[in-house]
C-alpha atoms as a PDB file:
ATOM      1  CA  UNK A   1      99.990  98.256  80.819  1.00  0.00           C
ATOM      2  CA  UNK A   2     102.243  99.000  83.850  1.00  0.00           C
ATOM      3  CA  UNK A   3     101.318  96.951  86.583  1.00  0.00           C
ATOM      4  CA  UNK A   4     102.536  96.654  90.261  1.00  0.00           C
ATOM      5  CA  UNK A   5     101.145  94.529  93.232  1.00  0.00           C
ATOM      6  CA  UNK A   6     100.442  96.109  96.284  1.00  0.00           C
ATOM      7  CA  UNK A   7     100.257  94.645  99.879  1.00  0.00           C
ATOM      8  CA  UNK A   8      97.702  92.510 100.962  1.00  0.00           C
ATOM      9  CA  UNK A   9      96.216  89.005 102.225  1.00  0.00           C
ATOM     10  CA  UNK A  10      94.964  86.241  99.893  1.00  0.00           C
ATOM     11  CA  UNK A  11      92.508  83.269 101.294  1.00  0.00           C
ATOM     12  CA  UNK A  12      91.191  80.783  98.762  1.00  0.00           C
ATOM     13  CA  UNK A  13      88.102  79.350  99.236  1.00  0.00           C
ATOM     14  CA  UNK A  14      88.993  75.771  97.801  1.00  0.00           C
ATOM     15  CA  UNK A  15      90.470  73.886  99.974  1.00  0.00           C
ATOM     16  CA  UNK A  16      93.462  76.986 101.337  1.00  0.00           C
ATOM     17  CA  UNK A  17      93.145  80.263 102.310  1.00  0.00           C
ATOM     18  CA  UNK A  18      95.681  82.494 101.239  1.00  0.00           C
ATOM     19  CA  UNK A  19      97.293  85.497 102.803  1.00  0.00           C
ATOM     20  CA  UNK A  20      99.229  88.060 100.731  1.00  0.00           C
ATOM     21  CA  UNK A  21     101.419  91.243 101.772  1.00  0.00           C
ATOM     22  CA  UNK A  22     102.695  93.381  99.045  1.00  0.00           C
ATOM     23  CA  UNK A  23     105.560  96.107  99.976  1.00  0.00           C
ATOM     24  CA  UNK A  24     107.163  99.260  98.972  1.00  0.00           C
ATOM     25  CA  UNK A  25     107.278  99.581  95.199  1.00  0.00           C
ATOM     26  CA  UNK A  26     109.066  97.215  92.372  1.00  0.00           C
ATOM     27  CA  UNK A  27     109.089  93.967  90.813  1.00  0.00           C
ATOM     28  CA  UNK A  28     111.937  90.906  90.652  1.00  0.00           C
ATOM     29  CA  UNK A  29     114.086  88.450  88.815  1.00  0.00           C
ATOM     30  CA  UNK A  30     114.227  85.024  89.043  1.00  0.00           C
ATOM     31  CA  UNK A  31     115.465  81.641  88.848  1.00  0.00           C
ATOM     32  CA  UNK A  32     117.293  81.903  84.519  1.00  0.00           C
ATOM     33  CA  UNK A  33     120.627  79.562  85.583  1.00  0.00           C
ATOM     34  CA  UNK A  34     121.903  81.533  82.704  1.00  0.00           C
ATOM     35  CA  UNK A  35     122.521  84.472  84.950  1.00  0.00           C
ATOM     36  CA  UNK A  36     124.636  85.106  87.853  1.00  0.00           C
ATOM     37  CA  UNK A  37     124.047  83.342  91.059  1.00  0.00           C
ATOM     38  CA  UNK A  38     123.713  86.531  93.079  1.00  0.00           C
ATOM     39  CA  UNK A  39     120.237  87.154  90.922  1.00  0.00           C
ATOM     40  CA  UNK A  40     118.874  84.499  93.308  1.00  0.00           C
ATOM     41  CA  UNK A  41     119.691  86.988  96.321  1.00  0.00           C
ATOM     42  CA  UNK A  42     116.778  88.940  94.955  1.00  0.00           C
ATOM     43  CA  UNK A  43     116.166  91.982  93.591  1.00  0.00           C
ATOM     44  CA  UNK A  44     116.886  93.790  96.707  1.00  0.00           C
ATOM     45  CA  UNK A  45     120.489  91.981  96.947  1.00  0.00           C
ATOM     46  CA  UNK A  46     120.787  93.819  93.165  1.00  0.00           C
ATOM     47  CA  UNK A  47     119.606  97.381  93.730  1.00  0.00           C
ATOM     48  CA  UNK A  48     121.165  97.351  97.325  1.00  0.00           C
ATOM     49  CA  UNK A  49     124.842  96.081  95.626  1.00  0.00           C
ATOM     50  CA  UNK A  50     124.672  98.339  92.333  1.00  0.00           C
ATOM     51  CA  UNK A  51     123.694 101.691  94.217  1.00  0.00           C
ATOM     52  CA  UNK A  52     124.115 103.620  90.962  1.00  0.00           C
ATOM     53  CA  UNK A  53     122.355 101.944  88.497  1.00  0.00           C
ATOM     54  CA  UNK A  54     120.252 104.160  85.889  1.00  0.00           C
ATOM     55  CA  UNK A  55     119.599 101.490  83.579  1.00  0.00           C
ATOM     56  CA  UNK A  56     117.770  98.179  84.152  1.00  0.00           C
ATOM     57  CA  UNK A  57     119.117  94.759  83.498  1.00  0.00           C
ATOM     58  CA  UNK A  58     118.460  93.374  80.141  1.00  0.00           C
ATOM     59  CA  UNK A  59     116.851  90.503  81.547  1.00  0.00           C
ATOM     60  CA  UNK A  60     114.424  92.098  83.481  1.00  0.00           C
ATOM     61  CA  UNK A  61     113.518  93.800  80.170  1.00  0.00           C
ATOM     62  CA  UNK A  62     109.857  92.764  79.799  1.00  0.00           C
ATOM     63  CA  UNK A  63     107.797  92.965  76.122  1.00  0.00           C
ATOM     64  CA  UNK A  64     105.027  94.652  77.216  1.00  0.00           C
ATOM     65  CA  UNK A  65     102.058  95.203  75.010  1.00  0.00           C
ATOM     66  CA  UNK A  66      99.954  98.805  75.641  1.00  0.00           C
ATOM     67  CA  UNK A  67      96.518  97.626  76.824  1.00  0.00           C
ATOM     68  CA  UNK A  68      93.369  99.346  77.345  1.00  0.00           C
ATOM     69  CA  UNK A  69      93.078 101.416  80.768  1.00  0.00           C
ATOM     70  CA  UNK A  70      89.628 102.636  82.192  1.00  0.00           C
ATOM     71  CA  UNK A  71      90.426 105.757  83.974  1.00  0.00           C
ATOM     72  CA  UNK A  72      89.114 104.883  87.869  1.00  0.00           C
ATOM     73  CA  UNK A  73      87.767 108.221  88.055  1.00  0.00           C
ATOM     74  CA  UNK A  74      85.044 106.779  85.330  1.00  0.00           C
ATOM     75  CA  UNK A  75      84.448 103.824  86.912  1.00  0.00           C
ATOM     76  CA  UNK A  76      83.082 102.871  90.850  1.00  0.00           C
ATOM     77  CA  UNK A  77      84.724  99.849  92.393  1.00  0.00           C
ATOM     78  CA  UNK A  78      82.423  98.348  94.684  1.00  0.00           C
ATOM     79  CA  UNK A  79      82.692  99.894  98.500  1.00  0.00           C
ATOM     80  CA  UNK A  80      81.148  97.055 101.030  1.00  0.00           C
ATOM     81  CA  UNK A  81      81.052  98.159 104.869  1.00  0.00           C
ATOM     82  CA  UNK A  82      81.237  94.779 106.269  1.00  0.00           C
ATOM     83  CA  UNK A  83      79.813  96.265 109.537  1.00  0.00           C
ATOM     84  CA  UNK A  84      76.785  95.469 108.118  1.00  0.00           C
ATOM     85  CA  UNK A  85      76.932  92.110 108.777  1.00  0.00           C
ATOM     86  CA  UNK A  86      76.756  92.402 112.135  1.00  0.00           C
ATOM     87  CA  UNK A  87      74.059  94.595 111.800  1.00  0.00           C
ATOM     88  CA  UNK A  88      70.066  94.323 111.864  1.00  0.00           C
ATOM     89  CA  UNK A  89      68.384  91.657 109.810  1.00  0.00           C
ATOM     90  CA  UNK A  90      67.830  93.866 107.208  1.00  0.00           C
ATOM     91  CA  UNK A  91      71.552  95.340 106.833  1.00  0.00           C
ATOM     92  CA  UNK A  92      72.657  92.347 107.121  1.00  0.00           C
ATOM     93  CA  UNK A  93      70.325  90.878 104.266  1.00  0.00           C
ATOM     94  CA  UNK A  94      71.613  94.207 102.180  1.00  0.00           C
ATOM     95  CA  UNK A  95      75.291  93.687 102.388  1.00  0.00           C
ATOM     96  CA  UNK A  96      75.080  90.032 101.776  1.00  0.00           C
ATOM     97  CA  UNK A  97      73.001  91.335  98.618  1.00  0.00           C
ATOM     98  CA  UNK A  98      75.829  93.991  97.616  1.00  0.00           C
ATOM     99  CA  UNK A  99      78.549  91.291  98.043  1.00  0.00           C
ATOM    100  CA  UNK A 100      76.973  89.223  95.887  1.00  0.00           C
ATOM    101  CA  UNK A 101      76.469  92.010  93.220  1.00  0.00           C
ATOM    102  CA  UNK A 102      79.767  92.811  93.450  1.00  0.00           C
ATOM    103  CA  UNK A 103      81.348  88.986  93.158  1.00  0.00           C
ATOM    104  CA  UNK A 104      79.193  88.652  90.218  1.00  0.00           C
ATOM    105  CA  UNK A 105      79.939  92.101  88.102  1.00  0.00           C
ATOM    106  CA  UNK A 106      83.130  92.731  89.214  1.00  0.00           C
ATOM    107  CA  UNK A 107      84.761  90.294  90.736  1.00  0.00           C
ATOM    108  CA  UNK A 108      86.911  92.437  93.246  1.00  0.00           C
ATOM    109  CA  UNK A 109      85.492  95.164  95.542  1.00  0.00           C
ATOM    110  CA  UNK A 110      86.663  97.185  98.706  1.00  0.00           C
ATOM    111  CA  UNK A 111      86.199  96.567 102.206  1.00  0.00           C
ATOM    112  CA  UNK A 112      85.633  98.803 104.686  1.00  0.00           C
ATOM    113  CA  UNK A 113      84.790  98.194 108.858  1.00  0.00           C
ATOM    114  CA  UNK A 114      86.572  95.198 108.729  1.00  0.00           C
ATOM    115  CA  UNK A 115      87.589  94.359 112.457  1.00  0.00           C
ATOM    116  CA  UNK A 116      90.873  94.665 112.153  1.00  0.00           C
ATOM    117  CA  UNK A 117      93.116  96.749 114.118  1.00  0.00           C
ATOM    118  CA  UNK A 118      95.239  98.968 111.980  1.00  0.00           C
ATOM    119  CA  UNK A 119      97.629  98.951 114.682  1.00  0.00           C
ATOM    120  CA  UNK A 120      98.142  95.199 113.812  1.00  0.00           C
ATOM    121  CA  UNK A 121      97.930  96.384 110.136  1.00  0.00           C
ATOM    122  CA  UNK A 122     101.112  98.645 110.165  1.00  0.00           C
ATOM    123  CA  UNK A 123     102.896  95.745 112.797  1.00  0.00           C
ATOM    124  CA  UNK A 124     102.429  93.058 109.867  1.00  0.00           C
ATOM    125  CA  UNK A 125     103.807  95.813 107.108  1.00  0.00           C
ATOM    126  CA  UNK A 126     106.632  96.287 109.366  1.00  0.00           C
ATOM    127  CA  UNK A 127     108.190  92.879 110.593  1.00  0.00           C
ATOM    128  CA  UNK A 128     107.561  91.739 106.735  1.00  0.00           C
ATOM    129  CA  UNK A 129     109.703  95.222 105.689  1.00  0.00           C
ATOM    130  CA  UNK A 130     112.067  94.021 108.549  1.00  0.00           C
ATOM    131  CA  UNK A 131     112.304  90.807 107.350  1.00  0.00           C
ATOM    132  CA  UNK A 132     113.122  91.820 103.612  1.00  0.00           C
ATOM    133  CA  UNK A 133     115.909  94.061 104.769  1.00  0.00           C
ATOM    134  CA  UNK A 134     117.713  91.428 106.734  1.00  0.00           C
ATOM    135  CA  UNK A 135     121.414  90.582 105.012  1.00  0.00           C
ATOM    136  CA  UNK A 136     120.782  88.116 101.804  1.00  0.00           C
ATOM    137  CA  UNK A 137     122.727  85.066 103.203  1.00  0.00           C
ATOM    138  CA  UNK A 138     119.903  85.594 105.879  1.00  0.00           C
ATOM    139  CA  UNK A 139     117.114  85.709 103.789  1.00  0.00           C
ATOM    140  CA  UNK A 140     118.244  82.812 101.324  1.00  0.00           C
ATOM    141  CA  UNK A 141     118.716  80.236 104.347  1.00  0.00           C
ATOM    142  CA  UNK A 142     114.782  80.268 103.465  1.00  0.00           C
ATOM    143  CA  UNK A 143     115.698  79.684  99.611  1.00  0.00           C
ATOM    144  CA  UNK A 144     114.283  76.468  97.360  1.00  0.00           C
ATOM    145  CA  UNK A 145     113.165  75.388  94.321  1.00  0.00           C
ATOM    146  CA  UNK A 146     110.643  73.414  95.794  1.00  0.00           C
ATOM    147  CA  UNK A 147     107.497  75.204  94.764  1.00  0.00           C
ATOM    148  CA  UNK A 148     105.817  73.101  97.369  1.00  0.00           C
ATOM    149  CA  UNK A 149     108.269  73.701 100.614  1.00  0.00           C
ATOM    150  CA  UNK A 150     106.400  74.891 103.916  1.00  0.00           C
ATOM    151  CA  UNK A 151     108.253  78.044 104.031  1.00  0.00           C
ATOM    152  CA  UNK A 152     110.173  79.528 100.681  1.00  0.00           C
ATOM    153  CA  UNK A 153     112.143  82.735  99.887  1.00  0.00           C
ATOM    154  CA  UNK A 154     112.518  83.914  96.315  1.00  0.00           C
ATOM    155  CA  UNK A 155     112.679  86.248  94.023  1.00  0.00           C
ATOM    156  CA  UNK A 156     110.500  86.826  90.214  1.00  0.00           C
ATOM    157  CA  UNK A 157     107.885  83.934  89.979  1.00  0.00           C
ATOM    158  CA  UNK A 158     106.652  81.783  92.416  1.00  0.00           C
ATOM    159  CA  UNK A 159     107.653  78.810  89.787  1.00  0.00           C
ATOM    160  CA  UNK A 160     110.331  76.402  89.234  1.00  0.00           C
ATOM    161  CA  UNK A 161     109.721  76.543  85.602  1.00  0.00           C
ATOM    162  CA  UNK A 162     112.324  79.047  83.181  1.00  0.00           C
ATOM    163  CA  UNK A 163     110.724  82.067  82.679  1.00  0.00           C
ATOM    164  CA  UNK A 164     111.271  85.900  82.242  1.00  0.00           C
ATOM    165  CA  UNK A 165     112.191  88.096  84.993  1.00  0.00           C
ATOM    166  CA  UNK A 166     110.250  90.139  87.244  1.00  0.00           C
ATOM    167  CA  UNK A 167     111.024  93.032  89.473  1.00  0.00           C
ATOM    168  CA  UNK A 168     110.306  91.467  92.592  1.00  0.00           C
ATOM    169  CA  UNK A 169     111.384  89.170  95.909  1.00  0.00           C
ATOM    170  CA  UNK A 170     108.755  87.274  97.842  1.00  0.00           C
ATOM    171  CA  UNK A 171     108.417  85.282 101.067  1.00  0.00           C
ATOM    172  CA  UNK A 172     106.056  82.453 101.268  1.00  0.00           C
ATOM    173  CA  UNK A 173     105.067  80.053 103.841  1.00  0.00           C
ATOM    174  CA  UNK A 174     102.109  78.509 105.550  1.00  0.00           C
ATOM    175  CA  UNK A 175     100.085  80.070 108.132  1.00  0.00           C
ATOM    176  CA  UNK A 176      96.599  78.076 109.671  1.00  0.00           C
ATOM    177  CA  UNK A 177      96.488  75.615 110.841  1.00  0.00           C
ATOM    178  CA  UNK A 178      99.133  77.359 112.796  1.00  0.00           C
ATOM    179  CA  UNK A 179     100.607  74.853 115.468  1.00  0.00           C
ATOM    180  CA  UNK A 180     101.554  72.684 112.166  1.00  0.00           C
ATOM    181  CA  UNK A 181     104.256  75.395 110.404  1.00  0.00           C
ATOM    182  CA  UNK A 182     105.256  77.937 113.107  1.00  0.00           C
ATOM    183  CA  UNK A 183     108.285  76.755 114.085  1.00  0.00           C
ATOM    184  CA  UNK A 184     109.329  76.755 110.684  1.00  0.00           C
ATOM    185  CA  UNK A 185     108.768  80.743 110.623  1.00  0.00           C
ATOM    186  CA  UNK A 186     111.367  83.349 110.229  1.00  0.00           C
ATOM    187  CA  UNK A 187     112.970  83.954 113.935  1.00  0.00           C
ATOM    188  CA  UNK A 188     114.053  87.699 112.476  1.00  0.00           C
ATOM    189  CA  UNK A 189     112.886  90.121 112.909  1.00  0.00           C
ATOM    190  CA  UNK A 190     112.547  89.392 116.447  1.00  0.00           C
ATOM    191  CA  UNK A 191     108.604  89.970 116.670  1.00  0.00           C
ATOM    192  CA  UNK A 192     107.743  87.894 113.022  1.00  0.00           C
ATOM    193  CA  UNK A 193     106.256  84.829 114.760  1.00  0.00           C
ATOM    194  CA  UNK A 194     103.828  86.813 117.146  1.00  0.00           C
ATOM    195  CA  UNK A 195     102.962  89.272 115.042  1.00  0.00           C
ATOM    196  CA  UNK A 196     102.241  87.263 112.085  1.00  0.00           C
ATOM    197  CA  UNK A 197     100.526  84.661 114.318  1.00  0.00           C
ATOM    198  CA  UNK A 198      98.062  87.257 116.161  1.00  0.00           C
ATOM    199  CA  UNK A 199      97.344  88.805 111.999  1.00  0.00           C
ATOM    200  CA  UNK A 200      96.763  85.349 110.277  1.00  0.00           C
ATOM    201  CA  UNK A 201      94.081  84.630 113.082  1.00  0.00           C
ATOM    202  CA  UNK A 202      92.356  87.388 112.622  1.00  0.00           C
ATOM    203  CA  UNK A 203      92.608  86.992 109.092  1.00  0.00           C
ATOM    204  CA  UNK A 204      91.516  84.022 109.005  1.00  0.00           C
ATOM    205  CA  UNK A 205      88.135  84.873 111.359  1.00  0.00           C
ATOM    206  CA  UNK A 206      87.592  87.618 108.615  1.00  0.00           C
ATOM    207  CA  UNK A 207      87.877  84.896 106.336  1.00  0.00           C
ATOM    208  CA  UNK A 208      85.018  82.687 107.346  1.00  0.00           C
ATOM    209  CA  UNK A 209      83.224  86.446 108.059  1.00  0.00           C
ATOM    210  CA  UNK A 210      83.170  86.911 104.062  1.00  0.00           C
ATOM    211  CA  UNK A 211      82.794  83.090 102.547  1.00  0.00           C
ATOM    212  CA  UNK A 212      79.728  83.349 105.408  1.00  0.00           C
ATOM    213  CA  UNK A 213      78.463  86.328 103.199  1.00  0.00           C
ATOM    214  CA  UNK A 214      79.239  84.865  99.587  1.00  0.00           C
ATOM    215  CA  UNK A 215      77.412  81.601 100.773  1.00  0.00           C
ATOM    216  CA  UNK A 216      74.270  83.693 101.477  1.00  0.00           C
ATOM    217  CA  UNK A 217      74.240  85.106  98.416  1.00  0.00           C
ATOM    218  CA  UNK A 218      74.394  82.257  96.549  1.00  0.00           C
ATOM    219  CA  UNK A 219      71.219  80.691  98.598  1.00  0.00           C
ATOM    220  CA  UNK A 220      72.999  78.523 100.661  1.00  0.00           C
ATOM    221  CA  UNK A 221      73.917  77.981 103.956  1.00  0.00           C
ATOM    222  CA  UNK A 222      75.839  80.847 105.785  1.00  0.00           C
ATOM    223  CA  UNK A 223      78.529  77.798 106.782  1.00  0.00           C
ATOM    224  CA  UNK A 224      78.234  75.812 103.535  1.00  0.00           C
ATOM    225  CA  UNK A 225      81.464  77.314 102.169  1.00  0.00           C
ATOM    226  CA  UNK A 226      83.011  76.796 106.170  1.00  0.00           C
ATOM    227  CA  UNK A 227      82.098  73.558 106.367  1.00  0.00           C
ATOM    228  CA  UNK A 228      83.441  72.723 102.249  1.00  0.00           C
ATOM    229  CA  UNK A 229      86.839  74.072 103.404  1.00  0.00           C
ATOM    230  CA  UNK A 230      87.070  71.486 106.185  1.00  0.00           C
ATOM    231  CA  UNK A 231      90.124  72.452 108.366  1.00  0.00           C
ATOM    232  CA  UNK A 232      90.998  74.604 105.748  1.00  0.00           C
ATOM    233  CA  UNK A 233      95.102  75.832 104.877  1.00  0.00           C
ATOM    234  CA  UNK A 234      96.565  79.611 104.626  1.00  0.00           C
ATOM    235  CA  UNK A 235      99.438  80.706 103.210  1.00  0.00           C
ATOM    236  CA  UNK A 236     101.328  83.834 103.591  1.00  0.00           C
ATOM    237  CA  UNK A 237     102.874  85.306 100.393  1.00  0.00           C
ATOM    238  CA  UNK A 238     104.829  88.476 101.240  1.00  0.00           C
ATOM    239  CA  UNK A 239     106.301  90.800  97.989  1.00  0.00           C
ATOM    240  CA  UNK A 240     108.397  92.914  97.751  1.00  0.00           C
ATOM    241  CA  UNK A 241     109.073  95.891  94.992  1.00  0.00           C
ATOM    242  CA  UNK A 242     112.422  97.235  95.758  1.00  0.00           C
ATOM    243  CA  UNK A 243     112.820 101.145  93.595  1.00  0.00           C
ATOM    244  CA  UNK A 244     112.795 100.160  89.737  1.00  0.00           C
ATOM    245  CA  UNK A 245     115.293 102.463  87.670  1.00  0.00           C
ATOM    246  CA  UNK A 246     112.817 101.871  84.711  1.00  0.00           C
ATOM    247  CA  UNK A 247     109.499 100.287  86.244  1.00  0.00           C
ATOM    248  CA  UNK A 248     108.109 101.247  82.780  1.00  0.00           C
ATOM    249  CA  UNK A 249     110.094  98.245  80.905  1.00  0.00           C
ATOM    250  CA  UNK A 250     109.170  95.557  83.720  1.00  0.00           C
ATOM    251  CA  UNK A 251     106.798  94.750  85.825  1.00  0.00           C
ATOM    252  CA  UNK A 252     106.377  93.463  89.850  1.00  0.00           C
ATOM    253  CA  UNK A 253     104.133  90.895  88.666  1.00  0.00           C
ATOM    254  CA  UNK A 254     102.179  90.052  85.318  1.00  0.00           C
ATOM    255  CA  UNK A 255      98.488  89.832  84.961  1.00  0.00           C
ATOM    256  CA  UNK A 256      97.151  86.713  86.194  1.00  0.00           C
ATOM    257  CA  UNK A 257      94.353  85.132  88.190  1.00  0.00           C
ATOM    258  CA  UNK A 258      94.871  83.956  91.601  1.00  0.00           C
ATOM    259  CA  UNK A 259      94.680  80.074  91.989  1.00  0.00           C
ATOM    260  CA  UNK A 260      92.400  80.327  95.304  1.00  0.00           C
ATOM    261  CA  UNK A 261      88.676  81.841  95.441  1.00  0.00           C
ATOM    262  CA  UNK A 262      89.088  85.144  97.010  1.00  0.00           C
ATOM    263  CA  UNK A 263      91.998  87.381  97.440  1.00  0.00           C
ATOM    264  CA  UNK A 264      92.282  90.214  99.966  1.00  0.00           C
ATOM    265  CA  UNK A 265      94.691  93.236  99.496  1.00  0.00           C
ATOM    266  CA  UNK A 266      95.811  95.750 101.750  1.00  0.00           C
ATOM    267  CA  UNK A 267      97.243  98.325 100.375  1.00  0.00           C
ATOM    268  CA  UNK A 268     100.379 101.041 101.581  1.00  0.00           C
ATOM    269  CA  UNK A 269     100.919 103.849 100.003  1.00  0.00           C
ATOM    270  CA  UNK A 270     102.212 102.477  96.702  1.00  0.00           C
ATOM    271  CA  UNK A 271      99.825 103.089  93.298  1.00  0.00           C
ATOM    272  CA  UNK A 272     100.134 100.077  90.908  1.00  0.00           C
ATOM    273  CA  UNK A 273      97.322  97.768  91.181  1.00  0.00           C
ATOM    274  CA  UNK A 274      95.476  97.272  88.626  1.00  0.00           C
ATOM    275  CA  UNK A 275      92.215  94.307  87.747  1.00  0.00           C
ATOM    276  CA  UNK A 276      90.683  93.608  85.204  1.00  0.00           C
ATOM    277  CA  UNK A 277      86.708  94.780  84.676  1.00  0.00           C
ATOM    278  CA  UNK A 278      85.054  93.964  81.536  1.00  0.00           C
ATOM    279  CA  UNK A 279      88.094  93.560  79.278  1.00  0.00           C
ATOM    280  CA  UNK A 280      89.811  96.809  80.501  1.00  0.00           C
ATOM    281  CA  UNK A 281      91.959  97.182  83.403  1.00  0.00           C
ATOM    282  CA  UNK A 282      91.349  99.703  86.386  1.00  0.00           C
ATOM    283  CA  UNK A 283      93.706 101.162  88.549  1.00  0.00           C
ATOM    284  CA  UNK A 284      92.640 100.460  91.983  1.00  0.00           C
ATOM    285  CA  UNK A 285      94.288 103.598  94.001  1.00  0.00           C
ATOM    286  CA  UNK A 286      95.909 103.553  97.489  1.00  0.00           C
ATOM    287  CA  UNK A 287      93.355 105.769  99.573  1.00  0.00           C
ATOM    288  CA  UNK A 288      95.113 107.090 102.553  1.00  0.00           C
ATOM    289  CA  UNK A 289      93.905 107.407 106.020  1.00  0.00           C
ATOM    290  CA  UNK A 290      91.124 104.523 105.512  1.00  0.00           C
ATOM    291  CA  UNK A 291      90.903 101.017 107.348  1.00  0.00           C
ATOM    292  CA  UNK A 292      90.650  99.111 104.130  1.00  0.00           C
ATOM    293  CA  UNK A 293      91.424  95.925 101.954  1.00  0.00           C
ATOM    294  CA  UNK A 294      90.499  95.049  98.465  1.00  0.00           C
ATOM    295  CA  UNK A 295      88.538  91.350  97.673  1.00  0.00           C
ATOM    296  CA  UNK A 296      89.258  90.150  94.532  1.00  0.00           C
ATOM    297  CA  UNK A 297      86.949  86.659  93.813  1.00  0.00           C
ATOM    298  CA  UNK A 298      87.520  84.846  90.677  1.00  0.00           C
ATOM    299  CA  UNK A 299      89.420  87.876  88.870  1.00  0.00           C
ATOM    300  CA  UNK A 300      92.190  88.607  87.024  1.00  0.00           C
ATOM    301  CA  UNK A 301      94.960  91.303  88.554  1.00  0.00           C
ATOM    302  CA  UNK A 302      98.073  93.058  88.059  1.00  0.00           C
ATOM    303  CA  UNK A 303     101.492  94.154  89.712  1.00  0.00           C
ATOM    304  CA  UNK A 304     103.831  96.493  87.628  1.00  0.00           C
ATOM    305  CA  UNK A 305     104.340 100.173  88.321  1.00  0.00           C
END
């Protein structure tokens, strides 16, 4: 399986909500203090310094395992119109109902109607693209170990454990409640802070919008899950897949399960997500032209391409 995260937001619904944005195409090494110093630039730092590389780095040499794929033209992953819950009653009471239906068979769906401007949408993509192009010694000013730091640049796994490489550099820090990390944002490029700031509101609206809808459907309260989160926390966790000279021996990121409740994707243009449905994985395809995310509650996902 060949697997490769795509951009998006993540919001959990324990006691965070996480925002994720996925970019370009890739994956990333890591933190191995048996290699060169320079691998903690990032992956970037390594394709941008060895511009005629053909072969990838042993130790971003992954052993993958061939696993089942469900073509996605055989399967339909769930399409909800969230419109509908600002609709009538009834259409309302409907796409509660199809949320729920899709939480519980497949654990991700799409989202369509969301609110969101996509002129806001293609802002975020941008300052985060800025900020990943930005000069290394830049970039790693952001750098630490400390898996629990307010604001953290790296590159593979978001862990400070010794692990294999992956073909990918990431930017993590905390979003709402606002006022309490934003001066501890990047200052370049020069529109980050208000961009990001006017996007993780929103997001974070659309948030409470869906945990609303999943608390319906599970009988309760439509502000049961709100008022569970208390104040709440997000986090923005931005990757990056710089061009892989062999994305078939690597991967951006390895299957896993996000630790919050509910993750939200938007995609670019770049194929590679996959998630799993039923014991097979399917790849969830970029479809242009569409104001769109992905939700993924309680599933397991993919980033490789």
């Amino acid at each position: 399986m060949h697997q490769a995260h795509l951009p998006g937001l993540i919001f959990s619904l324990r006691s965070t909500i996480q925002f994720v944005m996925d970019l370009i195409a890739g994956k990333s090494p890591s933190n191995d203090d048996s290699g060169c110093g320079d691998r903690r630039k990032g992956v970037k730092y390594l394709v941008d310094t060895t511009p005629c590389m053909r072969v990838l780095p042993e130790e971003y040499v992954l052993p993958l395992q061939p696993e089942k794929m469900i073509s996605s033209s055989r399967v339909a992953i769930p399409v909800i119109d969230l419109s509908g819950l600002d609709g009538s009653i009834g259409r309302r009471s409907m796409t509660v109902e199809a949320i729920g239906s899709a939480c519980a068979h497949w654990g991700f769906f799409r989202i369509i109607n969301h609110g969101i401007k996509v002129s806001l949408m293609d802002e975020m993509l941008k300052v985060l693209d800025g900020f990943f192009n930005l000069a290394a010694e830049e970039k790693m000013n952001y750098a630490s170990e400390d898996v629990m730091n307010p604001i953290r640049y790296g590159t593979s796994l978001n862990t400070s454990q010794r692990h294999a490489l992956h073909w990918r550099d990431y930017l993590r820090h905390f979003g709402h409640p606002i006022d309490n990390s934003f001066h501890l944002w990047p200052r370049n490029p020069s529109t980050y802070r208000v961009v990001v700031k006017e996007y993780l509101e929103e997001v974070w609206g659309l948030a409470i919008r869906i945990s609303g809808a999943i608390s319906e459907a599970l009988g309760l309260e439509r502000d049961y899950v709100e008022k569970s989160l208390g104040e709440g926390c997000q986090i923005v966790a931005s990757n990056y897949y710089p061009p892989c000279p062999e994305p078939h021996r690597t991967l951006g990121l390895a299957a896993h399960s996000d630790h919050g409740g509910i993750t939200i994707l938007m995609q670019n243009e770049v194929d590679g997500l996959q998630v799993k449905h039923q014991g097979e994985w399917v790849a969830v395809h970029h479809v242009p032209d569409i104001e769109q995310w992905e939700v993924q509650e309680c599933g397991a996902q993919s980033s490789g391409k």
